[in-house]
Protein backbone atom coordinates (compact mmCIF):
# COMPACT_ATOMS: atom_id res chain seq x y z
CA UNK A 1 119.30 -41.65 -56.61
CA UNK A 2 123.32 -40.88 -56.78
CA UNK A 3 125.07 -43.76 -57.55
CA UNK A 4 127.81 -43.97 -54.87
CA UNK A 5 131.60 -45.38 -55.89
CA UNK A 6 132.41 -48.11 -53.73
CA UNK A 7 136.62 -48.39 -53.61
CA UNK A 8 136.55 -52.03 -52.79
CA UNK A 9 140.29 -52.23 -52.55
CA UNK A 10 139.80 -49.99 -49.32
CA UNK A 11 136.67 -52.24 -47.99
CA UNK A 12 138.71 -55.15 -48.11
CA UNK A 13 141.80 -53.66 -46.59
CA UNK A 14 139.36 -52.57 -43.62
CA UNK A 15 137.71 -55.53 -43.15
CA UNK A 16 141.18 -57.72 -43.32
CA UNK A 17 142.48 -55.12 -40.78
CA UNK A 18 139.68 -55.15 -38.08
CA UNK A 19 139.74 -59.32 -38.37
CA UNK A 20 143.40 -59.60 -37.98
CA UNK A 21 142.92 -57.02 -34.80
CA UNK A 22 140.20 -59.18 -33.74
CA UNK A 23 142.92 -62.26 -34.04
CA UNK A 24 145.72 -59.75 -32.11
CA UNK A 25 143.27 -58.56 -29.60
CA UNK A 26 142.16 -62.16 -28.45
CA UNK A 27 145.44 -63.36 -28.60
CA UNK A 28 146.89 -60.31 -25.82
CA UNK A 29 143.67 -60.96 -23.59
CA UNK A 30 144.54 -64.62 -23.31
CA UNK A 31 148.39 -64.45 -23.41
CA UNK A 32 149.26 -60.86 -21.68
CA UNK A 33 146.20 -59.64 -19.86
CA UNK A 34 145.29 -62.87 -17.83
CA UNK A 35 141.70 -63.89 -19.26
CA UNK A 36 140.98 -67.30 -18.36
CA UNK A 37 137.38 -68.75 -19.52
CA UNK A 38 135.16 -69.80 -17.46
CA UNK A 39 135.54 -73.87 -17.55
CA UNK A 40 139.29 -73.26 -16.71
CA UNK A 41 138.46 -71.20 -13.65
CA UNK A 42 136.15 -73.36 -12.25
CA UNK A 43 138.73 -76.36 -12.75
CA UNK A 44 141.30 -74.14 -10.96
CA UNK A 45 138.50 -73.76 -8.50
CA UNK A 46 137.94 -77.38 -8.45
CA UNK A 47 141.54 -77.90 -7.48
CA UNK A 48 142.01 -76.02 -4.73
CA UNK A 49 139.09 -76.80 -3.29
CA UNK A 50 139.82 -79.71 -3.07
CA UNK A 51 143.60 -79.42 -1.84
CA UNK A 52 141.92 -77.51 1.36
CA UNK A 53 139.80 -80.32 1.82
CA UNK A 54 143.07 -82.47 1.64
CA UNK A 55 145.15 -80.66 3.71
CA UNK A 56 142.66 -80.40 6.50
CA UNK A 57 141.49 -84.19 6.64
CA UNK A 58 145.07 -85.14 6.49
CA UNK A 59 146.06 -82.78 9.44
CA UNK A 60 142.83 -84.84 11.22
CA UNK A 61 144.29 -88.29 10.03
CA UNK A 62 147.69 -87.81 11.48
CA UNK A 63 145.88 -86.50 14.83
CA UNK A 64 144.03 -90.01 15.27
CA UNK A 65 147.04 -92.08 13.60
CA UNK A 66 149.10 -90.66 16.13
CA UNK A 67 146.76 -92.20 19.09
CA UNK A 68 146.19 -95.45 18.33
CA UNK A 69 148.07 -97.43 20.56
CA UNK A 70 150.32 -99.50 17.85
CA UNK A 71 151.54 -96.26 16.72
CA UNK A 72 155.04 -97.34 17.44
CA UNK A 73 155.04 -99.80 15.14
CA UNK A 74 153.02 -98.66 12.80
CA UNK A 75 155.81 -95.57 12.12
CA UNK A 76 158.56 -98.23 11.77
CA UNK A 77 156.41 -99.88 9.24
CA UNK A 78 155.90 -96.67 7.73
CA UNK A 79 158.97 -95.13 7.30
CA UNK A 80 160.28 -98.92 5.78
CA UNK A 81 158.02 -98.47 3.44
CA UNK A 82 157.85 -94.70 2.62
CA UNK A 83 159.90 -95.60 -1.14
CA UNK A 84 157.11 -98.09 -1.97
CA UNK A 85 154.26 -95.93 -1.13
CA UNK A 86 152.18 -98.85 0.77
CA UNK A 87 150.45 -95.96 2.86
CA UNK A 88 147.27 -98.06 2.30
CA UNK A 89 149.15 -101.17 4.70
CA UNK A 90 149.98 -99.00 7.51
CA UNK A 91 147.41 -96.56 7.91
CA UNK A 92 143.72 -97.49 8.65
CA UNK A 93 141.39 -97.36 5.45
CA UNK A 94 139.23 -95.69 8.04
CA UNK A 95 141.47 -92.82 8.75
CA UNK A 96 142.17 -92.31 4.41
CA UNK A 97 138.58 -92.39 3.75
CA UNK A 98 136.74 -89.14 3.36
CA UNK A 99 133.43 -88.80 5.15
CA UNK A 100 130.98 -90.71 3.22
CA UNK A 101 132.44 -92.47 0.62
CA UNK A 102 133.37 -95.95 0.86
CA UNK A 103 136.87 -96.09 -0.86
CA UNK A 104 139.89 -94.56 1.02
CA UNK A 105 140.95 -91.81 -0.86
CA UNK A 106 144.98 -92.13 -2.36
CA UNK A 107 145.34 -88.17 -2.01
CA UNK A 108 144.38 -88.33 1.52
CA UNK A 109 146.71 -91.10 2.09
CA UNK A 110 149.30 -89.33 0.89
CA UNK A 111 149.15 -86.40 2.63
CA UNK A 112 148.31 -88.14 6.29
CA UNK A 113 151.81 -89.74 5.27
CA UNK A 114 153.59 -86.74 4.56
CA UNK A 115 152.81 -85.27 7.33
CA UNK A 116 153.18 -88.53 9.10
CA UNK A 117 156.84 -88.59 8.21
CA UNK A 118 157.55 -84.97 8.68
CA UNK A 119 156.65 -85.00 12.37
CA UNK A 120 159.14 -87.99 12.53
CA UNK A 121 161.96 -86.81 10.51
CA UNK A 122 161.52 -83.62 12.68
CA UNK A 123 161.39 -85.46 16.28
CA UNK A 124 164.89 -87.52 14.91
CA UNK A 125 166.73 -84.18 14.26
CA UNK A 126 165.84 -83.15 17.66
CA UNK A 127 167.25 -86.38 19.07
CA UNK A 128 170.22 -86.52 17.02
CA UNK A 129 173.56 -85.43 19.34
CA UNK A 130 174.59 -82.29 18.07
CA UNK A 131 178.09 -82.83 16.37
């Protein structure tokens, strides 16, 4: 058998080349091309998920907040308190709590006031004399 003549000086410049393009390639898939792994996506998932969820029990909260008969004074109560964010003293644990759990839910709350004070702000520009 030949004896073949190995130029390692050219076997290590490949090798360091195709790592560092290993290093360059991962780098522009992450960075440039978009690639998100799989844990991320289903956190992202996760998230909006449960924003949908949100947005539609909130819609439903501010529906039946909106017909229980104190609702008069439960709006002044709630717009005096919209800086402190005591959504939980105004609005019935009932109507923050998702369906079956037993604590009301602080997202929920939120939203339901949101929306809560967005009606009202809207109904007071409507009453307000046009100057």
């Amino acid at each position: 058998m030949e004896r073949f003549g190995v130029n390692w000086l050219t076997v290590k410049l490949s090798l360091c080349t195709g790592a560092s393009g290993m290093v360059i390639g991962a780098y522009l898939l992450v960075k440039e091309f978009g690639y998100v792994d799989p844990v991320r996506v289903q956190r992202l998932v996760a998230d909006a998920s449960e924003a949908a969820v949100v947005a539609s029990l909130a819609r439903r909260c501010a529906e039946e907040f909106r017909s229980l008969p104190d609702t008069g004074k439960r709006m002044v109560a709630l717009m005096a308190s919209r800086d402190a964010r005591r959504t939980h003293d105004v609005v019935p644990v009932e109507l923050v709590t998702r369906p079956g759990a037993k604590k009301a839910d602080y997202r929920l709350a939120e939203a339901c006031e949101a929306l809560l004070l967005q009606d009202e702000e809207g109904l007071d520009k409507q009453l307000a004399p046009n100057a």
